[in-house]
C-alpha atoms as a PDB file:
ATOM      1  CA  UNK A   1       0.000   0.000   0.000  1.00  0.00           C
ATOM      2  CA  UNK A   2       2.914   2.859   0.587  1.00  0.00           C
ATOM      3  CA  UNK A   3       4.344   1.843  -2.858  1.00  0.00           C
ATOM      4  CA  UNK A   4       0.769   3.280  -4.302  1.00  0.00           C
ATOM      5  CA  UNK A   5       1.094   6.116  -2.135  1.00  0.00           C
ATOM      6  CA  UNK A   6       5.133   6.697  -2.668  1.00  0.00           C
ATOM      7  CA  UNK A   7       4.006   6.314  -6.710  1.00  0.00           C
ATOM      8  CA  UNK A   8       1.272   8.759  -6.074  1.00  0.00           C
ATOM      9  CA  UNK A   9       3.816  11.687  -4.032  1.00  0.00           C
ATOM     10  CA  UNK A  10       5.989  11.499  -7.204  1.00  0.00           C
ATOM     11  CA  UNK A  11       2.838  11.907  -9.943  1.00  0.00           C
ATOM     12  CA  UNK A  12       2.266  15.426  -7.640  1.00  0.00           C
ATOM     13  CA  UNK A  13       5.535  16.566  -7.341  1.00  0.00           C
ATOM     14  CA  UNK A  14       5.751  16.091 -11.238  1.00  0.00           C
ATOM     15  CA  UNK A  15       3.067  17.937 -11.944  1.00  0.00           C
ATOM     16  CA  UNK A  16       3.616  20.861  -9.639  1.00  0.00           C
ATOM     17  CA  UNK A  17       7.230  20.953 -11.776  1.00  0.00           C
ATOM     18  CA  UNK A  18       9.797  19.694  -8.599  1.00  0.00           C
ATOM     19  CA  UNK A  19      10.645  16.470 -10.455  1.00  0.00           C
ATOM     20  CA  UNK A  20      13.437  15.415 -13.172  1.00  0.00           C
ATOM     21  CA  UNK A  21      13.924  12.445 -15.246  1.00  0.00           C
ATOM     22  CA  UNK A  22      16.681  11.242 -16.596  1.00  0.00           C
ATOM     23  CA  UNK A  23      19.942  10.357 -15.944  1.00  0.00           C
ATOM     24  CA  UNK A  24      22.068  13.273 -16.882  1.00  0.00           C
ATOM     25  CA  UNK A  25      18.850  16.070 -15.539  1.00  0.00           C
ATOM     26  CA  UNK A  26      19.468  13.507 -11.883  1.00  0.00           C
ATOM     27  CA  UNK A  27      23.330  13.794 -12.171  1.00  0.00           C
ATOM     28  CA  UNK A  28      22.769  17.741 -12.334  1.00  0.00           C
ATOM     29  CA  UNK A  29      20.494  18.218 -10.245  1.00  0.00           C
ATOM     30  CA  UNK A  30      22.584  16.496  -7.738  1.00  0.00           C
ATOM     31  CA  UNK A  31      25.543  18.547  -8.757  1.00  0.00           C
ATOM     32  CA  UNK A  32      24.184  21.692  -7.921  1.00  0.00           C
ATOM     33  CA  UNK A  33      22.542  20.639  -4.914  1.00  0.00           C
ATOM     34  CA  UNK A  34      18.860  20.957  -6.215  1.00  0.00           C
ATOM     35  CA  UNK A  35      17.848  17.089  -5.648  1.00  0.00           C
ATOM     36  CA  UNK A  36      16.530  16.814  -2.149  1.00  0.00           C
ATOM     37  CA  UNK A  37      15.799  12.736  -3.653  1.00  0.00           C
ATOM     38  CA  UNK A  38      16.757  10.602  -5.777  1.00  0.00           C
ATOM     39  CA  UNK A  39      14.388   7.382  -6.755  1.00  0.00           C
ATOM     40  CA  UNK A  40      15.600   4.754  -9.070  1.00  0.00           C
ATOM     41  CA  UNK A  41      13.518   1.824 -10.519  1.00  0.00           C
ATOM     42  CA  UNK A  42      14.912  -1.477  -9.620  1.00  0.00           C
ATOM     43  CA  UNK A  43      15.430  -2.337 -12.839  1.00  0.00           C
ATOM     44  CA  UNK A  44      18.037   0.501 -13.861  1.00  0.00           C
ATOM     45  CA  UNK A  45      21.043  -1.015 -15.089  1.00  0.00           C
ATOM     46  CA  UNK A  46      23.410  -1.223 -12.194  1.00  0.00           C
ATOM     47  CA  UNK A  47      26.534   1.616 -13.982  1.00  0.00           C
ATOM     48  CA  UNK A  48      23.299   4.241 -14.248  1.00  0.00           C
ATOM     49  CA  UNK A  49      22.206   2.989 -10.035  1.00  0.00           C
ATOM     50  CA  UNK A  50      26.283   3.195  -9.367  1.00  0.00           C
ATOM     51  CA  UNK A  51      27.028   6.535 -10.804  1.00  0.00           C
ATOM     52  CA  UNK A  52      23.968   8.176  -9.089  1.00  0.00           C
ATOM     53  CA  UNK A  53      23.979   6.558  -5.753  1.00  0.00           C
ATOM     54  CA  UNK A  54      27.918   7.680  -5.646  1.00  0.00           C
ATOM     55  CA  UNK A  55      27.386  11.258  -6.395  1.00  0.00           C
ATOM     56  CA  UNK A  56      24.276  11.271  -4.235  1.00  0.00           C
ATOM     57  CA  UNK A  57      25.922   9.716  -1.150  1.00  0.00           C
ATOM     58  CA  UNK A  58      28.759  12.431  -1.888  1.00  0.00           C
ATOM     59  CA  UNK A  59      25.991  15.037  -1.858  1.00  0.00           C
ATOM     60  CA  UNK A  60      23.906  13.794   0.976  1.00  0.00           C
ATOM     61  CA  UNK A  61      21.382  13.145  -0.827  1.00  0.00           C
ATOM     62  CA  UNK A  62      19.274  10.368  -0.044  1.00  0.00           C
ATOM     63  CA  UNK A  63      18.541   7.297  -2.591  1.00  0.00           C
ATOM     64  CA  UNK A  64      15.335   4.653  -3.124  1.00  0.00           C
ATOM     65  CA  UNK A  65      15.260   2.350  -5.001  1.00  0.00           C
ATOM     66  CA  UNK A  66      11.386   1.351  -5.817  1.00  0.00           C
ATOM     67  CA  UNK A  67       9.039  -0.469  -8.084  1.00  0.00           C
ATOM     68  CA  UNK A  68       9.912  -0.854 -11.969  1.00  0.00           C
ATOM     69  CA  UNK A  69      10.986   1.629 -14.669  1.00  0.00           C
ATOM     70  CA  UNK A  70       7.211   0.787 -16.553  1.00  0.00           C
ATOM     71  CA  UNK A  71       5.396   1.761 -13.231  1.00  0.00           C
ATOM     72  CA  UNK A  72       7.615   4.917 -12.731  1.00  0.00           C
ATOM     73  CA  UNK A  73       6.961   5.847 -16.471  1.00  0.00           C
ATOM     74  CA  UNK A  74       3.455   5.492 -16.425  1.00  0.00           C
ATOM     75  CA  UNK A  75       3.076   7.703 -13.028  1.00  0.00           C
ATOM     76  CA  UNK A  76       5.036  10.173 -14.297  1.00  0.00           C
ATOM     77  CA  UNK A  77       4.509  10.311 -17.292  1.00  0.00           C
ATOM     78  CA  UNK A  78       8.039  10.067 -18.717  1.00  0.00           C
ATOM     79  CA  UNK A  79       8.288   7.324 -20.912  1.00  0.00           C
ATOM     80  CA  UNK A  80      11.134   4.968 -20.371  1.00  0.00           C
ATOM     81  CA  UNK A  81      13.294   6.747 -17.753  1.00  0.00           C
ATOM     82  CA  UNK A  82      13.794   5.195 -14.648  1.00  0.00           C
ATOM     83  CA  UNK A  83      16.109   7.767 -12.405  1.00  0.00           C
ATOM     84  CA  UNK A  84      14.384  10.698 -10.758  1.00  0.00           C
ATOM     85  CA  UNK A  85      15.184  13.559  -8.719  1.00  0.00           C
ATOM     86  CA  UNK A  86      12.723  15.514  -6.336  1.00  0.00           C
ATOM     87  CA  UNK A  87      13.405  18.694  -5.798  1.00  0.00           C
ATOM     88  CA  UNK A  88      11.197  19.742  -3.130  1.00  0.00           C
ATOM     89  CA  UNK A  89      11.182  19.208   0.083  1.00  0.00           C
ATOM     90  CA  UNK A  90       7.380  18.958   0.332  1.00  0.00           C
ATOM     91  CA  UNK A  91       7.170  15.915  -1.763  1.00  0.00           C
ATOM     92  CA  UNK A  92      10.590  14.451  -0.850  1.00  0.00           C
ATOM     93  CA  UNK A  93      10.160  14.085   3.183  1.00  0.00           C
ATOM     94  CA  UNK A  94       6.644  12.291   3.197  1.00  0.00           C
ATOM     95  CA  UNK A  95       8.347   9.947   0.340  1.00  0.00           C
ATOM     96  CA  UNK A  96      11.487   9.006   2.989  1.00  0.00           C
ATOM     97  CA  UNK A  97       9.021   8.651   5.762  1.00  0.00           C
ATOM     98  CA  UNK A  98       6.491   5.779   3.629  1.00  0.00           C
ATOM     99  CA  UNK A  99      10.105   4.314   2.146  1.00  0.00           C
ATOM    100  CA  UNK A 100      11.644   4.177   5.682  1.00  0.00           C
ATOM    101  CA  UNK A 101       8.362   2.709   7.261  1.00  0.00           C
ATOM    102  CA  UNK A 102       8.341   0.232   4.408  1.00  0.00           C
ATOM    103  CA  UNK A 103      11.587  -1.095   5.213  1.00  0.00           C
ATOM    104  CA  UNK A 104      10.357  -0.921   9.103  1.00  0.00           C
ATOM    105  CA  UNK A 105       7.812  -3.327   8.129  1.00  0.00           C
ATOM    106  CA  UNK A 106      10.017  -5.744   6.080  1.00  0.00           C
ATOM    107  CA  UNK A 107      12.395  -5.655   8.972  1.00  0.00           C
ATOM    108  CA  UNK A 108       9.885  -7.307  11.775  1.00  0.00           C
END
């Protein structure tokens, strides 16, 4: 049930403009400190999931890794991209809190 509501936090925060696609828009956005998140499909090939999660550990910036590249496309919108970066606050705290309850739950 948080996946649907993790999916549906990223469909808002594209439409009120505070969310790239993309590899190379993530990588930047990073870069210049803009990303507040970074969510990657699990099924982004592993030197895309490597080069991000590197410069966003660097950063601070925190990474999740959830549901597939279709499912992430189809929510947002953005067809065939599976790397994203919020870039607002609003959208990217409530989206750490379902992730980090999610693992909570997997945990017990």
């Amino acid at each position: 049930m948080e996946t649907s509501k993790v999916l549906s936090l990223l469909g808002f925060s594209k439409r009120a403009g505070k969310l790239v696609s993309g590899a190379n828009q993530v990588l930047m956005s990073i870069e210049k400190h803009k990303a507040k998140l970074v969510v990657i499909s699990s099924d982004t090939a592993k030197n895309t999931v490597d080069r991000i999660s590197r410069l966003a550990e660097e950063k601070g910036v925190r990474v999740v890794i959830i549901s597939t590249n279709e499912e992430l496309s189809r929510i947002t919108g953005e067809e065939n991209r599976g790397t994203y970066a919020v870039l607002d606050r609003t959208f990217s705290e409530p989206i750490i809190s379902l992730v980090d309850s999610m693992s909570q739950k997997e945990d017990n």
